[in-house]
N, C-alpha and C. Protein backbone atom coordinates (compact mmCIF):
# COMPACT_ATOMS: atom_id res chain seq x y z
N UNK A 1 17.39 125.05 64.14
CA UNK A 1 16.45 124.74 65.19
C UNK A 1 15.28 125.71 65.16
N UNK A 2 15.43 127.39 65.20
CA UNK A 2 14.66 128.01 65.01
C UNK A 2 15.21 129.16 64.46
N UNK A 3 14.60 130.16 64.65
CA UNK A 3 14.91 131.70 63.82
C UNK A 3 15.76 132.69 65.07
N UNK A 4 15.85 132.02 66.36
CA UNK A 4 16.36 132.87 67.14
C UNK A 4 17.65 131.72 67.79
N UNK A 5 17.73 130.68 67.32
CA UNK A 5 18.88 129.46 67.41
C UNK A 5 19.23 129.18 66.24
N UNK A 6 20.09 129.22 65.31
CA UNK A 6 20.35 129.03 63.95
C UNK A 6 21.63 128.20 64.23
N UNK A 7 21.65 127.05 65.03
CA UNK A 7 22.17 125.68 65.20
C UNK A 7 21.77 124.60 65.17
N UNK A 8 22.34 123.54 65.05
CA UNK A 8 22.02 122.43 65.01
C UNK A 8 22.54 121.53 66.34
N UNK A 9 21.76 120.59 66.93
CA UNK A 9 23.06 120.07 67.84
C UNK A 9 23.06 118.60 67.10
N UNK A 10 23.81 117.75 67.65
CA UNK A 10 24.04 116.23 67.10
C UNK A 10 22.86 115.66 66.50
N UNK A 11 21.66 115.71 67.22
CA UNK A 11 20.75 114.76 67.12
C UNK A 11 19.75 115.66 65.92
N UNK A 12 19.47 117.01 66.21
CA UNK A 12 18.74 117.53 65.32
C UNK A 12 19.68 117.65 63.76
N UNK A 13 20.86 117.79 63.79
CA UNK A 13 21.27 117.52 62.75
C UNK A 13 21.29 116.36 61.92
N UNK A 14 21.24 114.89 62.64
CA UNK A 14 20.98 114.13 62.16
C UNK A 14 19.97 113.82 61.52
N UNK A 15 18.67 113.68 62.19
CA UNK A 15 17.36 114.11 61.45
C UNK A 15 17.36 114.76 60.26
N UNK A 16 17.94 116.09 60.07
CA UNK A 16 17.94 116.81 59.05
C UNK A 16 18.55 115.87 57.99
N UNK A 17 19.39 115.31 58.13
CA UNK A 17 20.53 114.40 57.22
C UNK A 17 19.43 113.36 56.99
N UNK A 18 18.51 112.88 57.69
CA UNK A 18 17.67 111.67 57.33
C UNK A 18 16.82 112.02 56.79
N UNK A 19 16.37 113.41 56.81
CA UNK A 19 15.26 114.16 55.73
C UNK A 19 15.89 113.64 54.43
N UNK A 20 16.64 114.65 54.21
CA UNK A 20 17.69 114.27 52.68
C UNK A 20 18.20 113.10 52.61
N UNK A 21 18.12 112.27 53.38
CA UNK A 21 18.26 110.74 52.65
C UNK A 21 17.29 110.18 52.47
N UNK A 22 16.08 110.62 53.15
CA UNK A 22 14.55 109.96 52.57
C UNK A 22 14.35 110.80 50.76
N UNK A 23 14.51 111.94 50.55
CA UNK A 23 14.59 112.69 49.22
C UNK A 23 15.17 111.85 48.58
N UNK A 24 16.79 111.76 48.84
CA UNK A 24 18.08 110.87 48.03
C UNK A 24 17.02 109.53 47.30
N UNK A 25 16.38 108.77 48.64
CA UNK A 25 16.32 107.59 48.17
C UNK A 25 15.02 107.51 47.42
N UNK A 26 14.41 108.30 47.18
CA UNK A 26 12.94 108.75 46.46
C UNK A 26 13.84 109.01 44.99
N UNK A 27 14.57 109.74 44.95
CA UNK A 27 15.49 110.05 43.59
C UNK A 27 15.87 108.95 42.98
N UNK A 28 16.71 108.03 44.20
CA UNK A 28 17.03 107.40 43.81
C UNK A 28 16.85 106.07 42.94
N UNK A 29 15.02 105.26 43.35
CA UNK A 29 14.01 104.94 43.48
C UNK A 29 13.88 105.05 41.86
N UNK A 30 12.91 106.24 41.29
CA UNK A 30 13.28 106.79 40.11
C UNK A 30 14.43 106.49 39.28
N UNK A 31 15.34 107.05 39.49
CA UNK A 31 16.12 106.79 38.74
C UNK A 31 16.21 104.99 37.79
N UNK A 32 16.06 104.41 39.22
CA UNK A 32 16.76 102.81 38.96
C UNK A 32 15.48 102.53 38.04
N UNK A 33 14.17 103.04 38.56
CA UNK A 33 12.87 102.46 37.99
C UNK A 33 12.67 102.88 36.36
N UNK A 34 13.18 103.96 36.33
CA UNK A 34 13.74 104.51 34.65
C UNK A 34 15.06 104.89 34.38
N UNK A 35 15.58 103.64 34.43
CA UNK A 35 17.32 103.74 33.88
C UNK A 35 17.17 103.71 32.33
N UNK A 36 16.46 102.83 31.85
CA UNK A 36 16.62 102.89 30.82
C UNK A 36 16.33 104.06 29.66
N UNK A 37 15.76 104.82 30.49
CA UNK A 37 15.02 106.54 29.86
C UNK A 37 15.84 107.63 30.04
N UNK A 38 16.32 107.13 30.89
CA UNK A 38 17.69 108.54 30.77
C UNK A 38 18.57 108.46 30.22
N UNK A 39 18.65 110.08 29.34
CA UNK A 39 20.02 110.09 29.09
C UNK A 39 21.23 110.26 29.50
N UNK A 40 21.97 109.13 29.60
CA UNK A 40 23.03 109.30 30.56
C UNK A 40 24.13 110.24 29.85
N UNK A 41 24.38 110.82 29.05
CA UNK A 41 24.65 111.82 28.90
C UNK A 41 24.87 113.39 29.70
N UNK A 42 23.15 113.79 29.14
CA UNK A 42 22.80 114.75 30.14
C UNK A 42 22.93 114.57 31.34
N UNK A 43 22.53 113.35 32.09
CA UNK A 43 22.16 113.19 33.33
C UNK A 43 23.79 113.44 34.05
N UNK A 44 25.07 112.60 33.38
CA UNK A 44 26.24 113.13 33.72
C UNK A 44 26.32 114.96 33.80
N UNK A 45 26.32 115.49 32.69
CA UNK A 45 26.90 116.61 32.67
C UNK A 45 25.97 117.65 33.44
N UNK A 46 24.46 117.22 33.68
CA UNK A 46 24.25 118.27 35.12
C UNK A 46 24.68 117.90 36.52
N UNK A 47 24.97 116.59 36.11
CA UNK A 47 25.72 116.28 37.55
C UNK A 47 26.75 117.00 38.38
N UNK A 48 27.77 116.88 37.27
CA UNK A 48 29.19 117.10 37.61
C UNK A 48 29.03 118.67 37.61
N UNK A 49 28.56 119.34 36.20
CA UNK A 49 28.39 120.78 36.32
C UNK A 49 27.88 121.50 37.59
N UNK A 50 27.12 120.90 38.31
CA UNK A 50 27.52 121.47 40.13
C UNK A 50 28.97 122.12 40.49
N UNK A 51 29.62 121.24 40.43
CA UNK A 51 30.91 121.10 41.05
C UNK A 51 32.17 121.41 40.03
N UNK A 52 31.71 121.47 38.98
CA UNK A 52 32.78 122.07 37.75
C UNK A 52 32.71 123.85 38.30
N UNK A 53 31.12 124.37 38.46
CA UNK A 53 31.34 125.50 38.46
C UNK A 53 31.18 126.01 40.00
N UNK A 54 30.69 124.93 41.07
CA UNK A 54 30.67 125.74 42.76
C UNK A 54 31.27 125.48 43.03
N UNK A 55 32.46 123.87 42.91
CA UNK A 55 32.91 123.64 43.97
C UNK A 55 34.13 123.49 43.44
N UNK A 56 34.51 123.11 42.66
CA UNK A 56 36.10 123.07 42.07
C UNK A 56 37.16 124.28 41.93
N UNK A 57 36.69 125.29 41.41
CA UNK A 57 37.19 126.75 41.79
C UNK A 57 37.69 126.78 43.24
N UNK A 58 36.75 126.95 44.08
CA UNK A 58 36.77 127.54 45.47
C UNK A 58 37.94 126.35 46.46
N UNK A 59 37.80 124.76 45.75
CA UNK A 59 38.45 124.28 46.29
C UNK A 59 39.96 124.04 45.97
N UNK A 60 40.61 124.57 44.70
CA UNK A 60 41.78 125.17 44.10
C UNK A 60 41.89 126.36 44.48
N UNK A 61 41.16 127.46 45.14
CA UNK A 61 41.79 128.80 45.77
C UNK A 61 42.25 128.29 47.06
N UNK A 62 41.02 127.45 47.42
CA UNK A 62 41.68 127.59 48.84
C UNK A 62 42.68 126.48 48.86
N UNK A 63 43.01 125.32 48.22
CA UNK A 63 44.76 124.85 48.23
C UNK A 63 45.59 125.29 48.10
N UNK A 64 45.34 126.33 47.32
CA UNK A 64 46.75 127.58 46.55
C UNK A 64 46.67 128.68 47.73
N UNK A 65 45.81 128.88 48.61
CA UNK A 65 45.86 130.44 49.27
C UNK A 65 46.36 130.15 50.21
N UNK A 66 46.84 131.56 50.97
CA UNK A 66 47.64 131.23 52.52
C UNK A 66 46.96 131.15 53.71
N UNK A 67 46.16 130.71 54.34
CA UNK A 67 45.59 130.42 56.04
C UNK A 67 44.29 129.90 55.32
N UNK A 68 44.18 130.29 54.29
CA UNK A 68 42.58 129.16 53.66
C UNK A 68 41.78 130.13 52.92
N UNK A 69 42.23 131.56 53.52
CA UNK A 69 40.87 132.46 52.92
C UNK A 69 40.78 132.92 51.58
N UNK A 70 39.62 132.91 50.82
CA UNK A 70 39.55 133.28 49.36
C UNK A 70 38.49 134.14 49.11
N UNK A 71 38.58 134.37 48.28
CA UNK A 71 36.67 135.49 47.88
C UNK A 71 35.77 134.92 48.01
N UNK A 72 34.99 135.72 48.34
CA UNK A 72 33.69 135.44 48.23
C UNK A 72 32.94 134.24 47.71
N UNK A 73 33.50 135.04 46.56
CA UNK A 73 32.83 134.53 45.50
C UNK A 73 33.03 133.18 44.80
N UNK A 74 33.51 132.81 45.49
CA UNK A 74 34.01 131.16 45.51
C UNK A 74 33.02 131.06 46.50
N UNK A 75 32.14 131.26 47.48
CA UNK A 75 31.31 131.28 48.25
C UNK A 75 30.11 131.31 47.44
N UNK A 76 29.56 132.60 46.41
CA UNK A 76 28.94 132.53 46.08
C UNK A 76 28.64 131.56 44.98
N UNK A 77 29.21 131.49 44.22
CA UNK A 77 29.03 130.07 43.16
C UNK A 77 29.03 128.83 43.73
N UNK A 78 29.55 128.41 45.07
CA UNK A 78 29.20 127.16 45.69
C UNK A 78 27.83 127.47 46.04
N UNK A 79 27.55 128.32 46.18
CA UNK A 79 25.72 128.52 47.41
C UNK A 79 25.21 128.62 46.26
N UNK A 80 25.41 129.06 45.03
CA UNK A 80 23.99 129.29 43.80
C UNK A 80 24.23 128.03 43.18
N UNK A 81 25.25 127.27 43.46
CA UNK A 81 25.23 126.36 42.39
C UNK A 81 24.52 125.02 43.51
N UNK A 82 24.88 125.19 44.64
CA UNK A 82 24.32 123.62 45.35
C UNK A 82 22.66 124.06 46.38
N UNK A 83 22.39 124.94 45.90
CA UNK A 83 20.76 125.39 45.93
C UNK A 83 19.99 125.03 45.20
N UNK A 84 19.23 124.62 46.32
CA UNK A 84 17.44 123.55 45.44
C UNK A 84 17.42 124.13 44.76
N UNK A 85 17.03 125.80 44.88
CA UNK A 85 16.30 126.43 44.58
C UNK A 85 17.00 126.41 42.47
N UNK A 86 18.44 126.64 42.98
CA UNK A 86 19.24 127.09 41.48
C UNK A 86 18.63 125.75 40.61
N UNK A 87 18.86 124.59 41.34
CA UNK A 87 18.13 123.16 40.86
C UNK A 87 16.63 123.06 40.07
N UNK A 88 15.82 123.62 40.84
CA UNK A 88 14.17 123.75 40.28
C UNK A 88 14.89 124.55 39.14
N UNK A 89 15.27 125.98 39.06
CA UNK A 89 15.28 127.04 38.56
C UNK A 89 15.91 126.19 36.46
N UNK A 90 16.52 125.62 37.47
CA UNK A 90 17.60 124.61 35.99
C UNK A 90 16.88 123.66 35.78
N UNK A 91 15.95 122.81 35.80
CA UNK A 91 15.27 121.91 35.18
C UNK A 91 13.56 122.22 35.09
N UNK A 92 13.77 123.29 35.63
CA UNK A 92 11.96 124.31 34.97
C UNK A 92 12.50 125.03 33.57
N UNK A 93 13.50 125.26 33.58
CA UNK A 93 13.82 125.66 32.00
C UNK A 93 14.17 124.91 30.99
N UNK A 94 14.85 123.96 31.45
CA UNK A 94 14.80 122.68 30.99
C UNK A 94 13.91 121.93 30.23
N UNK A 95 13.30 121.74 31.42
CA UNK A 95 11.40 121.22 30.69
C UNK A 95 11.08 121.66 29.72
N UNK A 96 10.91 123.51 29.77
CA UNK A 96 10.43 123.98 28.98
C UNK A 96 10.76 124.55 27.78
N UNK A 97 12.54 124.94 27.34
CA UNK A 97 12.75 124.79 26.44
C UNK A 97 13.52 123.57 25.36
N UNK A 98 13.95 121.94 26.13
CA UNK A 98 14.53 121.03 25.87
C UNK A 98 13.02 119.83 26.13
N UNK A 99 13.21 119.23 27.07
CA UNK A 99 11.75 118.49 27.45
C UNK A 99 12.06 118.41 28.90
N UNK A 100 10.68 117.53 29.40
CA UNK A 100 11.04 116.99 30.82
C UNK A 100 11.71 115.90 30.07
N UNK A 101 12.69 115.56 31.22
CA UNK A 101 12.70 114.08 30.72
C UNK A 101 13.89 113.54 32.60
N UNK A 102 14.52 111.95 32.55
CA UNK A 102 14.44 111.70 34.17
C UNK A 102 15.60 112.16 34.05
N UNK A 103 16.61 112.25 33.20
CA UNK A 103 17.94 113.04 33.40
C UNK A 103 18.16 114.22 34.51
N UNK A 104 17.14 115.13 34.26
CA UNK A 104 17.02 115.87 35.41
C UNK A 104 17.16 115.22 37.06
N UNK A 105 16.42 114.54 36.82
CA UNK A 105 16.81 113.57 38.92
C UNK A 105 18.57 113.72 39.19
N UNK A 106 19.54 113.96 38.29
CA UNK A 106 20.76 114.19 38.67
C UNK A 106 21.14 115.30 39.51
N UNK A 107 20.34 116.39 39.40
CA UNK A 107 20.09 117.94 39.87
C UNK A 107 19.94 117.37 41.73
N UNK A 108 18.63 116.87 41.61
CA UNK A 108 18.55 116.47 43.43
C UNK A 108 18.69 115.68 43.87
N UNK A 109 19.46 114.41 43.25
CA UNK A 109 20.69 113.23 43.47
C UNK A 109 21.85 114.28 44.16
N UNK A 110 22.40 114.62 43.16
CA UNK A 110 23.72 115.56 43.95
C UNK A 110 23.38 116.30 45.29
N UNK A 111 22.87 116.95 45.29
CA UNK A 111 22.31 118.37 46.42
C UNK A 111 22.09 117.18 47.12
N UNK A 112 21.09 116.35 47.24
CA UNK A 112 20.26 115.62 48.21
C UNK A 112 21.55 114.53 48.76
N UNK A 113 22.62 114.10 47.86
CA UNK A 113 23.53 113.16 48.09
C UNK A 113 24.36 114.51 48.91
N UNK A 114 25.01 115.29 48.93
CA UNK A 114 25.90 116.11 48.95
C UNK A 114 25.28 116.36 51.05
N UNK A 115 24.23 116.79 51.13
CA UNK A 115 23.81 117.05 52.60
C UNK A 115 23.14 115.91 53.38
N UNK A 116 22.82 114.64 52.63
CA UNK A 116 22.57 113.43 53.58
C UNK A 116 23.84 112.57 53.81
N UNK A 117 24.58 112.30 52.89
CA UNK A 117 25.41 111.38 52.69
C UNK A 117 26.80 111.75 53.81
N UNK A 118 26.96 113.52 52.73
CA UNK A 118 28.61 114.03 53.63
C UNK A 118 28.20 115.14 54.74
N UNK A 119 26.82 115.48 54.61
CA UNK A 119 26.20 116.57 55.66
C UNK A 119 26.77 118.19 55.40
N UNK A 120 27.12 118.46 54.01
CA UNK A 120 27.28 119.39 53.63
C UNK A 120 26.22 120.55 53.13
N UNK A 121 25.97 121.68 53.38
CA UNK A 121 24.80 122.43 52.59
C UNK A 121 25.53 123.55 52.28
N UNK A 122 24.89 124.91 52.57
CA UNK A 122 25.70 126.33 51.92
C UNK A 122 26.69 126.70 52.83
N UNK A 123 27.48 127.31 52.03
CA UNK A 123 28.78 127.90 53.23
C UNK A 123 28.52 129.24 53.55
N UNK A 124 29.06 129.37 54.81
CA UNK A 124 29.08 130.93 55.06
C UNK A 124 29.93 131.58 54.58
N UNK A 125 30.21 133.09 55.05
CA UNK A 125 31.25 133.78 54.47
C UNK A 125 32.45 133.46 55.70
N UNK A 126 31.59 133.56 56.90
CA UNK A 126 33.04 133.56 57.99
C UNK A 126 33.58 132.32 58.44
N UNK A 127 33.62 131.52 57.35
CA UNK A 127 34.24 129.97 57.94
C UNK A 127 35.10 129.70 56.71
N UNK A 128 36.80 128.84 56.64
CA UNK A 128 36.98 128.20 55.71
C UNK A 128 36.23 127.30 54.47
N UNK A 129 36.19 127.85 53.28
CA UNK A 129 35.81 126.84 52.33
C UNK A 129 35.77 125.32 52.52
N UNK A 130 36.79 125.06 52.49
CA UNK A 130 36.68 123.24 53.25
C UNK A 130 36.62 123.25 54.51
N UNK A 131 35.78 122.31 55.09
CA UNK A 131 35.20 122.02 56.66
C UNK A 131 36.67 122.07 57.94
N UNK A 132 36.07 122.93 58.18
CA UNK A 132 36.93 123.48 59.89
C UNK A 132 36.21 124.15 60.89
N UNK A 133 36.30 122.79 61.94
CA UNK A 133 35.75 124.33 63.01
C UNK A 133 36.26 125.37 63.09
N UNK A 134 35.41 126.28 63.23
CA UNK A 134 35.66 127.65 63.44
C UNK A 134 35.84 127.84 65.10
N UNK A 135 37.09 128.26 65.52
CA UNK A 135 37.34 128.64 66.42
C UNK A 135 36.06 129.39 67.63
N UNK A 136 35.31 130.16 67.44
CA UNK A 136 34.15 130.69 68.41
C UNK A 136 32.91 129.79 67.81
N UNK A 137 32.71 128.91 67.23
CA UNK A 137 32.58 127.89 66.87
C UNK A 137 32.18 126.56 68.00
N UNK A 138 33.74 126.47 68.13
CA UNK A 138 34.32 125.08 69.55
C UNK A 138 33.97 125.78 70.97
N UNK A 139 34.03 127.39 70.92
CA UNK A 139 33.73 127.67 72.46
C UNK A 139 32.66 127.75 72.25
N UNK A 140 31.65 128.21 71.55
CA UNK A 140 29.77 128.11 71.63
C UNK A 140 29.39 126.42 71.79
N UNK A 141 30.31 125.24 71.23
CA UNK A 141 29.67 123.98 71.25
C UNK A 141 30.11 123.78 73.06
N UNK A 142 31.49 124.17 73.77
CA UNK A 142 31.33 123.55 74.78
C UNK A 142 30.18 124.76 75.84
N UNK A 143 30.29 125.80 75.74
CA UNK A 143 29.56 126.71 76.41
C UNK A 143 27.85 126.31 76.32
N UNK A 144 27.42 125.93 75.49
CA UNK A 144 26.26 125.28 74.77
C UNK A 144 26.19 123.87 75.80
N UNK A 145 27.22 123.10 75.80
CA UNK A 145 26.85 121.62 76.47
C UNK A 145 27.19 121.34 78.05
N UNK A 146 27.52 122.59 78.07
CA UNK A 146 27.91 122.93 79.98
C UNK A 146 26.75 123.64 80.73
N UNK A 147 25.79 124.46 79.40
CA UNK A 147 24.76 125.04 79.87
C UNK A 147 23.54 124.12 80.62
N UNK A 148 23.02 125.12 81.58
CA UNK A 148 22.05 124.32 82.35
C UNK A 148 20.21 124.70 81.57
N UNK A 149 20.40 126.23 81.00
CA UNK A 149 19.55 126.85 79.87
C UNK A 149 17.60 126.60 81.06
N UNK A 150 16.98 126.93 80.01
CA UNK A 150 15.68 126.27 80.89
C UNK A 150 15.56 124.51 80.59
N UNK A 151 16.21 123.82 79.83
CA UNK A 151 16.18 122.60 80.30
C UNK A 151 17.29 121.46 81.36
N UNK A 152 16.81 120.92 81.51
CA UNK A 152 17.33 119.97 82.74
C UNK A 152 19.24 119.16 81.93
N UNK A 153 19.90 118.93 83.44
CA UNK A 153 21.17 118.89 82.47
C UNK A 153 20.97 117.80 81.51
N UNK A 154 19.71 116.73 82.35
CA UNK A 154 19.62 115.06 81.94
C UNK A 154 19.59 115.43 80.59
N UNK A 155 18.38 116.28 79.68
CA UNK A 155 18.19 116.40 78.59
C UNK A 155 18.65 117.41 77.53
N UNK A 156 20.28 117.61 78.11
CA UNK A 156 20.93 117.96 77.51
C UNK A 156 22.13 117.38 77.36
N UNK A 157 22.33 116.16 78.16
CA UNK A 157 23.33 114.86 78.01
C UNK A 157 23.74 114.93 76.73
N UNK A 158 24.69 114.88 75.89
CA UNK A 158 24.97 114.58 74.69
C UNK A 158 24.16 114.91 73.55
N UNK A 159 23.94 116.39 73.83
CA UNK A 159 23.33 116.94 72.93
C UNK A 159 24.33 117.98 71.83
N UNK A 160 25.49 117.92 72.31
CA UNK A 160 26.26 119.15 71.72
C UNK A 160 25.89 119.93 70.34
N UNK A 161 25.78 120.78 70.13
CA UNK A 161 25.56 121.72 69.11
C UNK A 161 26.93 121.33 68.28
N UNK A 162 26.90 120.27 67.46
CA UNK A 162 27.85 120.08 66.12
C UNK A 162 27.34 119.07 65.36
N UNK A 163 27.76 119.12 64.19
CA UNK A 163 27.83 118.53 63.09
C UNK A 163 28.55 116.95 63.44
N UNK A 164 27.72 115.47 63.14
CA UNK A 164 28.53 114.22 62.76
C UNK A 164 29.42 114.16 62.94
């Protein structure tokens, strides 16, 4: 919401999710309009390579571990690997030492599919790897929707601070 609210409630989160599905479907758009130019090859293996190296690890520690918690660093390879930013970073090198070519659109297909579709983005450190409320979490969403704040209760009707 802002730099001094670093929540979302229902409705602003949604929006956000419709940002990245207007992206998705711009990708997507592309893609269909040059299917025949990609290599589906490549275009597979940057796909999946997301999730071979952020998300598959972290989600085998935390099946195998006891109450959920794992390193970090199963944290960190999910956040560098499902970042725009790691995305530009991987198909600006791309370009320039392989070619451009539309294979790349797989890079912000995933990311862009991954936070419009399932409403997923980076994880923190103090929350389970796979989606759970976090306990102070559930008391900030009802403390948040009981509040009277400087706006009126009307326009805070069914606003709760959570996620879909």
């Amino acid at each position: 919401m802002d730099a001094k609210n670093r929540f979302e409630t229902r409705v602003t989160f949604l929006l956000l999710r419709m940002e990245w599905l207007g992206g998705l479907v711009v990708c997507a758009v592309l893609a269909v309009r040059h299917f025949s130019e990609i290599r589906w090859g490549v275009f597979i293996g940057l796909f999946v390579v997301i999730d071979v190296i952020g998300y598959v690890p972290g989600a085998l520690a935390f099946r195998r571990s006891r109450g959920g918690w794992i390193s970090r660093w199963y944290f960190v390879a999910y956040n560098t690997m499902h970042s725009l930013v790691t995305a530009g970073v991987v198909a600006g090198v791309w370009a320039v030492l392989v070619e451009p070519e539309w294979a790349l659109l797989a890079l912000p297909l995933h990311l862009l599919g991954d936070r419009a579709l399932f409403g997923n983005s980076l994880k923190p450190f103090g929350v389970l790897f796979e989606p759970h409320q976090h306990p102070a979490y559930g008391e900030f969403e009802r403390a948040y929707s009981n509040s009277a704040g400087g706006n009126s209760d009307e326009s805070r009707r069914g606003a709760d601070a959570v996620r879909l």
